[in-house]
Protein backbone atom coordinates (compact mmCIF):
# COMPACT_ATOMS: atom_id res chain seq x y z
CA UNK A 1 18.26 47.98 -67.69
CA UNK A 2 15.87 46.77 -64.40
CA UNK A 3 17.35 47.94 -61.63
CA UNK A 4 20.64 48.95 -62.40
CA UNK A 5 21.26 45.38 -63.92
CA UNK A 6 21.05 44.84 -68.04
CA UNK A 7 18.98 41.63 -68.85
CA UNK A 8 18.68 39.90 -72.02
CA UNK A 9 15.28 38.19 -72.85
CA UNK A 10 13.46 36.68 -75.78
CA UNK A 11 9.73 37.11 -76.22
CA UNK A 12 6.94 35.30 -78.54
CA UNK A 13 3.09 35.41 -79.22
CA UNK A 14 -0.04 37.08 -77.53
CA UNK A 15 -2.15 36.45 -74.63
CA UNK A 16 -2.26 35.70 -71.18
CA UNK A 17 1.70 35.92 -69.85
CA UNK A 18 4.24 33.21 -69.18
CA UNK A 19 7.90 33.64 -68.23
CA UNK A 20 10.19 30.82 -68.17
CA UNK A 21 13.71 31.15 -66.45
CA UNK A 22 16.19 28.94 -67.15
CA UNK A 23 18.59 26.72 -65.14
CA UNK A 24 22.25 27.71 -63.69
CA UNK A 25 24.67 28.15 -66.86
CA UNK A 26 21.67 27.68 -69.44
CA UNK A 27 20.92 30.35 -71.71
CA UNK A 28 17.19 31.24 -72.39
CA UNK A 29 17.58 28.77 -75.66
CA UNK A 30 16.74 26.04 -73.38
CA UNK A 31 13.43 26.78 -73.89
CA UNK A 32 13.66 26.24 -77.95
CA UNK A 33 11.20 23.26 -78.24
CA UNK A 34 8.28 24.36 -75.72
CA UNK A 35 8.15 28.37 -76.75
CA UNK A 36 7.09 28.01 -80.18
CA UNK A 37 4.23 25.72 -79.04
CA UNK A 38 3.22 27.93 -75.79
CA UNK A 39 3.41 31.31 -78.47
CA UNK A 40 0.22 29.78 -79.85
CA UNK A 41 -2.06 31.28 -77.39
CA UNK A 42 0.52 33.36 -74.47
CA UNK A 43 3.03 36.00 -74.41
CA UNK A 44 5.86 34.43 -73.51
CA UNK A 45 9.20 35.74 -72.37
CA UNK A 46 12.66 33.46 -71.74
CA UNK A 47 15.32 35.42 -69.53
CA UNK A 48 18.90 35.07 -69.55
CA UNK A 49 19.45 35.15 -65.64
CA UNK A 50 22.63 37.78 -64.47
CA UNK A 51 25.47 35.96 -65.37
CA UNK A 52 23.96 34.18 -68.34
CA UNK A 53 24.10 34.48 -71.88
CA UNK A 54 23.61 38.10 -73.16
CA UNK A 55 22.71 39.01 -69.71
CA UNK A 56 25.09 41.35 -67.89
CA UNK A 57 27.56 39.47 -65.59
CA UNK A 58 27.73 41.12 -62.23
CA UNK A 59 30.83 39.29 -60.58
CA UNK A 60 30.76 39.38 -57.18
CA UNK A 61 26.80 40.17 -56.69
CA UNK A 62 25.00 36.84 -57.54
CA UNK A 63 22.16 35.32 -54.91
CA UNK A 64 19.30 33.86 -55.19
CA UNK A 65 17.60 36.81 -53.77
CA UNK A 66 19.07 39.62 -56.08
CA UNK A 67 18.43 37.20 -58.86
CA UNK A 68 15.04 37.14 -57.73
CA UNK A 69 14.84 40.97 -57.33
CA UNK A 70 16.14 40.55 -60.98
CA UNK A 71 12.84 38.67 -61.94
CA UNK A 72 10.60 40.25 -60.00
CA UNK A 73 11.46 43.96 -61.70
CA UNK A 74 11.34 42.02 -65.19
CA UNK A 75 7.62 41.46 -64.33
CA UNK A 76 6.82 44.81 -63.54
CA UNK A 77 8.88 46.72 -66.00
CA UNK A 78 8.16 44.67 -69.11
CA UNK A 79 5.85 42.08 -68.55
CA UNK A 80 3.50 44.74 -66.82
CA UNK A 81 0.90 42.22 -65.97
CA UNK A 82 0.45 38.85 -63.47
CA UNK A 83 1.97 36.15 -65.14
CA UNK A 84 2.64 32.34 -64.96
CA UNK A 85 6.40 31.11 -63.84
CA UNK A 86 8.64 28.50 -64.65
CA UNK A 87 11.91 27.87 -63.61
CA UNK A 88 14.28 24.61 -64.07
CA UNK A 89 16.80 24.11 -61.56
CA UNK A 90 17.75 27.38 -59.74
CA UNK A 91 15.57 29.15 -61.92
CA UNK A 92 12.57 27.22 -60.31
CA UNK A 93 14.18 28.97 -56.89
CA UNK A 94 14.64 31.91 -58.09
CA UNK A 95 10.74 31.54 -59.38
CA UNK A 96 9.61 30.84 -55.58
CA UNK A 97 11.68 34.01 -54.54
CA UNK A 98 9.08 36.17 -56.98
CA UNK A 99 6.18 34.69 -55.90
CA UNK A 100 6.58 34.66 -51.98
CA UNK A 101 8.06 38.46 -52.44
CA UNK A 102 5.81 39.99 -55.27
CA UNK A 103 2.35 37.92 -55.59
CA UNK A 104 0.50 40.76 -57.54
CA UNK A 105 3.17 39.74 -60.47
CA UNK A 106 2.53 35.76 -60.16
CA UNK A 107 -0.56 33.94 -61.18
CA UNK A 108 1.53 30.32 -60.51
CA UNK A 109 4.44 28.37 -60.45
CA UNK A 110 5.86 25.58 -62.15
CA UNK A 111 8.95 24.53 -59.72
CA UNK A 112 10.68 22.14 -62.34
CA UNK A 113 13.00 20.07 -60.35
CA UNK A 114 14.63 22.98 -58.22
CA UNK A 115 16.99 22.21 -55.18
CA UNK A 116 14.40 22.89 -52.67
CA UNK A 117 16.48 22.79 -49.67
CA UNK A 118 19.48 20.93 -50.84
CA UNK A 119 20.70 24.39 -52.13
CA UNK A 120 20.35 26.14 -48.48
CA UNK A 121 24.15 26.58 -46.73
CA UNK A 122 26.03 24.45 -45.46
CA UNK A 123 23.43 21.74 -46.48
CA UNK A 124 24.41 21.96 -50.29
CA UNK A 125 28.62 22.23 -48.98
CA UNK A 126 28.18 19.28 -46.62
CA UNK A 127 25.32 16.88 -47.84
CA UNK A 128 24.64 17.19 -51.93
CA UNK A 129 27.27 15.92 -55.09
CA UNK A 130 26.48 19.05 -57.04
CA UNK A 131 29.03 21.23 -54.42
CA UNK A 132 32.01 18.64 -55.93
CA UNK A 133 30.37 19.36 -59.70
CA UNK A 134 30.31 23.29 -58.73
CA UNK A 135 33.90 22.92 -57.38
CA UNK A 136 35.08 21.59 -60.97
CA UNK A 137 33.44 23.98 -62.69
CA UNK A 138 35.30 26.66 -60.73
CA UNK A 139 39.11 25.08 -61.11
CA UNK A 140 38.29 24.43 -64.92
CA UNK A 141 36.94 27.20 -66.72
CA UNK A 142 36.51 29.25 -68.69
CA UNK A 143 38.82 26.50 -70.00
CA UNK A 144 35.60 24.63 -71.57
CA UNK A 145 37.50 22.13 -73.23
CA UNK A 146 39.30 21.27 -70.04
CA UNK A 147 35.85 21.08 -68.53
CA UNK A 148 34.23 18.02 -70.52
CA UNK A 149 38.22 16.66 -70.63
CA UNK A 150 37.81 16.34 -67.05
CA UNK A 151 34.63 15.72 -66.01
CA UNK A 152 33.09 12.72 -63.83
CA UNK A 153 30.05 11.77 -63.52
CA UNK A 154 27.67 9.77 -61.00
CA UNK A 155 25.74 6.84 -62.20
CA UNK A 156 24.64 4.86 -59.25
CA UNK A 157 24.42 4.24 -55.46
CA UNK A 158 27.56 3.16 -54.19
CA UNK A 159 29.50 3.04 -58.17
CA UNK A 160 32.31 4.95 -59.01
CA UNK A 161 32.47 7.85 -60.95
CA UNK A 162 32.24 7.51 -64.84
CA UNK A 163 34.35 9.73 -66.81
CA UNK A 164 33.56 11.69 -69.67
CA UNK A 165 34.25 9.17 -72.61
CA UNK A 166 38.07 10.06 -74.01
CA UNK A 167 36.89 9.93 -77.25
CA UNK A 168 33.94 12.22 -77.02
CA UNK A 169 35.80 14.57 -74.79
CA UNK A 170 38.83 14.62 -77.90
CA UNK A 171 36.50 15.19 -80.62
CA UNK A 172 34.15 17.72 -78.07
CA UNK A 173 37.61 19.47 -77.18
CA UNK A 174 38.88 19.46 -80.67
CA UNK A 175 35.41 21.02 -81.97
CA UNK A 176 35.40 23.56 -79.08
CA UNK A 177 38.98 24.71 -79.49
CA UNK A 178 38.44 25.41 -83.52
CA UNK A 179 35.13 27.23 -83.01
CA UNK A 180 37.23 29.39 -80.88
CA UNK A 181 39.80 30.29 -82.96
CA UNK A 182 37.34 31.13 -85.87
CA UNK A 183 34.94 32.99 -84.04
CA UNK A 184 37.03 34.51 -80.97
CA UNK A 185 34.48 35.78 -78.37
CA UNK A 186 31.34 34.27 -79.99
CA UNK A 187 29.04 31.58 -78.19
CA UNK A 188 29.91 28.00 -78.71
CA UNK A 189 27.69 26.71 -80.45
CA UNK A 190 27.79 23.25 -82.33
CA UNK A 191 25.20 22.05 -84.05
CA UNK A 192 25.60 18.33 -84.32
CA UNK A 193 25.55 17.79 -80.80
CA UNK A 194 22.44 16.25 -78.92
CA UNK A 195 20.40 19.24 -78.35
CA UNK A 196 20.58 19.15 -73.91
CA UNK A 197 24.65 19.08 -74.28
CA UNK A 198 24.46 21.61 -77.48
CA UNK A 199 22.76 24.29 -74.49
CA UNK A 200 25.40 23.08 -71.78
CA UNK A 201 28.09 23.88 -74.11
CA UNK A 202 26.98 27.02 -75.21
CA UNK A 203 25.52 28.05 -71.82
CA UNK A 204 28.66 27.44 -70.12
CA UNK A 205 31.26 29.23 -73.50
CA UNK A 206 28.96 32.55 -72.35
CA UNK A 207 28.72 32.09 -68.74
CA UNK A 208 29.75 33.90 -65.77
CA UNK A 209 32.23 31.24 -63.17
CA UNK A 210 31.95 33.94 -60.20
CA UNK A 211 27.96 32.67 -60.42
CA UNK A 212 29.08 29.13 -59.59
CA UNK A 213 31.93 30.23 -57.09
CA UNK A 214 29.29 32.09 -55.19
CA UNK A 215 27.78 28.22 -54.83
CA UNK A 216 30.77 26.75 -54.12
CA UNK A 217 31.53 29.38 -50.77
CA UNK A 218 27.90 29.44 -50.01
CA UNK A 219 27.46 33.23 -50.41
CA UNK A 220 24.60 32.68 -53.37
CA UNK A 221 22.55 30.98 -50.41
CA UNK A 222 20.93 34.03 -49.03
CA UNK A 223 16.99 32.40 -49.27
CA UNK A 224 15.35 30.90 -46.49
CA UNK A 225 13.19 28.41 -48.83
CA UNK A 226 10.79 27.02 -46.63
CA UNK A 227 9.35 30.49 -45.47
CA UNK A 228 9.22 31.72 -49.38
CA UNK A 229 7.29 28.36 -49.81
CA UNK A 230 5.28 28.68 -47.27
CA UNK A 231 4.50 32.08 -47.50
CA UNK A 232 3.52 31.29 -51.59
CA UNK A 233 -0.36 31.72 -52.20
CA UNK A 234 -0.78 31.24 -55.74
CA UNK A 235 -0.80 27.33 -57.33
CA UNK A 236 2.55 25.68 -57.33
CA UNK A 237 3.21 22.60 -59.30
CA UNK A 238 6.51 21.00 -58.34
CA UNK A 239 8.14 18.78 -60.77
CA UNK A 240 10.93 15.91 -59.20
CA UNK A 241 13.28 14.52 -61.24
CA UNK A 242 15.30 11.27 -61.17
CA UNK A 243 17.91 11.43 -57.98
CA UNK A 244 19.19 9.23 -55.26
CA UNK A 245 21.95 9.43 -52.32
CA UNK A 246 24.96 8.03 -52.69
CA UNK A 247 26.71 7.04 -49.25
CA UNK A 248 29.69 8.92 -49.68
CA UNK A 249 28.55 11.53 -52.48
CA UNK A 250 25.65 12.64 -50.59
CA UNK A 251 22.37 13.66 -52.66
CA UNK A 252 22.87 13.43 -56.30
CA UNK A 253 20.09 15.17 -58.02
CA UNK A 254 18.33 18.22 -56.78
CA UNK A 255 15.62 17.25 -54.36
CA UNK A 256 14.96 14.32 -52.21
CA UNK A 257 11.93 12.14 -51.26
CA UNK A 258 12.29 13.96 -47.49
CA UNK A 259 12.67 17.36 -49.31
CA UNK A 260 9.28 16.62 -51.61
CA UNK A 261 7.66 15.64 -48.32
CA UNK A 262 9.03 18.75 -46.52
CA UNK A 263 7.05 20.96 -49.35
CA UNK A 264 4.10 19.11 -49.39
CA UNK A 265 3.89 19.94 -45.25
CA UNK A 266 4.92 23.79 -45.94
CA UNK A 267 2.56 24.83 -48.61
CA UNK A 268 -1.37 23.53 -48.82
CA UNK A 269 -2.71 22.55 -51.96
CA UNK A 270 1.09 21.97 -53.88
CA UNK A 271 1.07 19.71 -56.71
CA UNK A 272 3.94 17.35 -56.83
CA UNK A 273 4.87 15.47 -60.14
CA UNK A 274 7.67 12.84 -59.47
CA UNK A 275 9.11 11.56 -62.85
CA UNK A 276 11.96 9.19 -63.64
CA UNK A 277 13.37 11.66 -66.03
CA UNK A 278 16.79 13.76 -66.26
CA UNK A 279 16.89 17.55 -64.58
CA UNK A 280 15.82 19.54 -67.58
CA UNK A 281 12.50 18.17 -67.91
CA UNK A 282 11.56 20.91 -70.60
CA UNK A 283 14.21 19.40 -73.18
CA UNK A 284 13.98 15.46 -72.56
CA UNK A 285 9.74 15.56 -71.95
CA UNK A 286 8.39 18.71 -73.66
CA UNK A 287 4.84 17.48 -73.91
CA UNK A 288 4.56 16.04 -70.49
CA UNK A 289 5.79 18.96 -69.86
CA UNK A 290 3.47 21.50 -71.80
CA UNK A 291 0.75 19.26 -69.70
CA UNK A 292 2.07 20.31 -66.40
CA UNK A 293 1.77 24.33 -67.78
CA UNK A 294 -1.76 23.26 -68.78
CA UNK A 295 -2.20 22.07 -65.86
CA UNK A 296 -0.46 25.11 -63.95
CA UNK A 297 -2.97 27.98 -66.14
CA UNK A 298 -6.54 25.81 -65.38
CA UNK A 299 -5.27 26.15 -61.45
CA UNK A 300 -4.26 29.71 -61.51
């Protein structure tokens, strides 16, 4: 228990610390491929963010600053010593929370691909595709086959939405719906699926919807992120993913080139990697990846 709040976490190896927090509705087995490899010479620790996996859920209560809060009394009650960050998505926000708010606990940051001010309100309600995403989410769980049944997708500027293939979604629906009924309550968790939608599927069968209705009505959006930026003094790498705006969708993808720029002009010295690849870096591009880390540690 930190604070009141139970968090589940996984830990790894010896050395020098690293903590890696995962992205909204991921559990901390996102981090599968890279921990094994970064246990070689660091103690590292993957969280289950409140509201996540064997974390406690807390409907209700979720922000990105008492998520923060969350991370910053992980580092002092069990990590006990300064430590490297990374954080995908809103986990690299929630990263940036810790290190503007507690930097005796941070030696760095590796921002990968976080919604640096596309997730501020009423920006993210008014301007971004991910509020539309967040709204399904809400009106179809925890009905998860419903969810993929369901889903659409953007593909490019100006191009309609793509569906979730029927097939797939059948045989994803079908798969979902038996693993249910023979293990009532237990994570969904299949296998033969491609190892990003494998997470996303089991993330979401143990995952807590009042997280992403506090993103749909804007009450998670309680950090100011250029003044945690800007008020960040250790080494910041920021990883950008693939995105682009859509005329009538608005921002798909979690940062912009303005928003990079934006960064760049709040904090001195930030790194800024700008890849063509999808929003979980960690899973699709572990070794460029593990470079950016390496990169991150010879900084800090």
């Amino acid at each position: 228990m930190l604070d009141g709040v139970r968090l589940h976490y996984a830990t790894a190896g010896s050395g020098p610390a690293i903590v890696l927090v995962p992205g909204q509705s991921f559990p901390w087995q996102s981090y599968s491929k890279v921990m094994p490899l970064l246990a070689k010479q660091h103690r590292v620790f993957a969280i289950d963010v409140r509201g996540h996996g064997k974390s406690e859920h807390t409907p209700g209560r979720y922000t990105f600053g008492r998520c923060g809060k969350d991370l910053v009394a992980f580092l002092r009650e069990v990590v006990r010593e300064p430590a490297l960050l990374s954080g995908n998505s809103s986990g690299g926000l929630i990263c940036l929370w810790a290190a503007a708010n507690a930097p005796e606990f941070v030696r760095g940051v590796l921002a990968e691909d976080p919604p640096l001010f596309s997730a501020e309100w009423p920006r993210m309600r008014d301007e971004t595709w991910v509020h539309d995403f967040f709204t399904h989410v809400v009106s179809t769980l925890p009905d998860l086959a419903g969810f993929f049944s369901t889903l659409k997708l953007p593909t490019k500027p100006g191009k309609k939405l793509m569906s979730f293939p029927r097939p797939l979604a059948w045989v994803l629906g079908g798969a979902i719906r038996r693993h249910q009924r023979q293990k009532p309550g237990a994570p969904v968790d299949l296998p033969w699926l491609p190892m990003h939608v494998r997470l996303f599927v089991r993330g979401l069968s143990e995952y807590d919807v009042d997280f992403t209705r506090a993103c749909v009505d804007g009450s998670m959006c309680d950090m100011d992120h250029g003044d945690c930026l800007a008020r960040t003094k250790c080494p910041v790498v920021l990883l950008q993913a693939s995105s682009f705006t859509d005329p009538e969708l608005g921002l798909v993808g979690a940062m912009g080139d303005a928003d990079v720029a934006r960064a760049k002009s709040l904090k001195p010295g930030l790194v800024v990697e700008s890849w063509p690849k999808p929003h979980v870096v960690h899973l699709a591009a572990p070794k460029q990846w593990l470079a950016l880390m390496e990169r991150l540690e010879a900084m800090a």
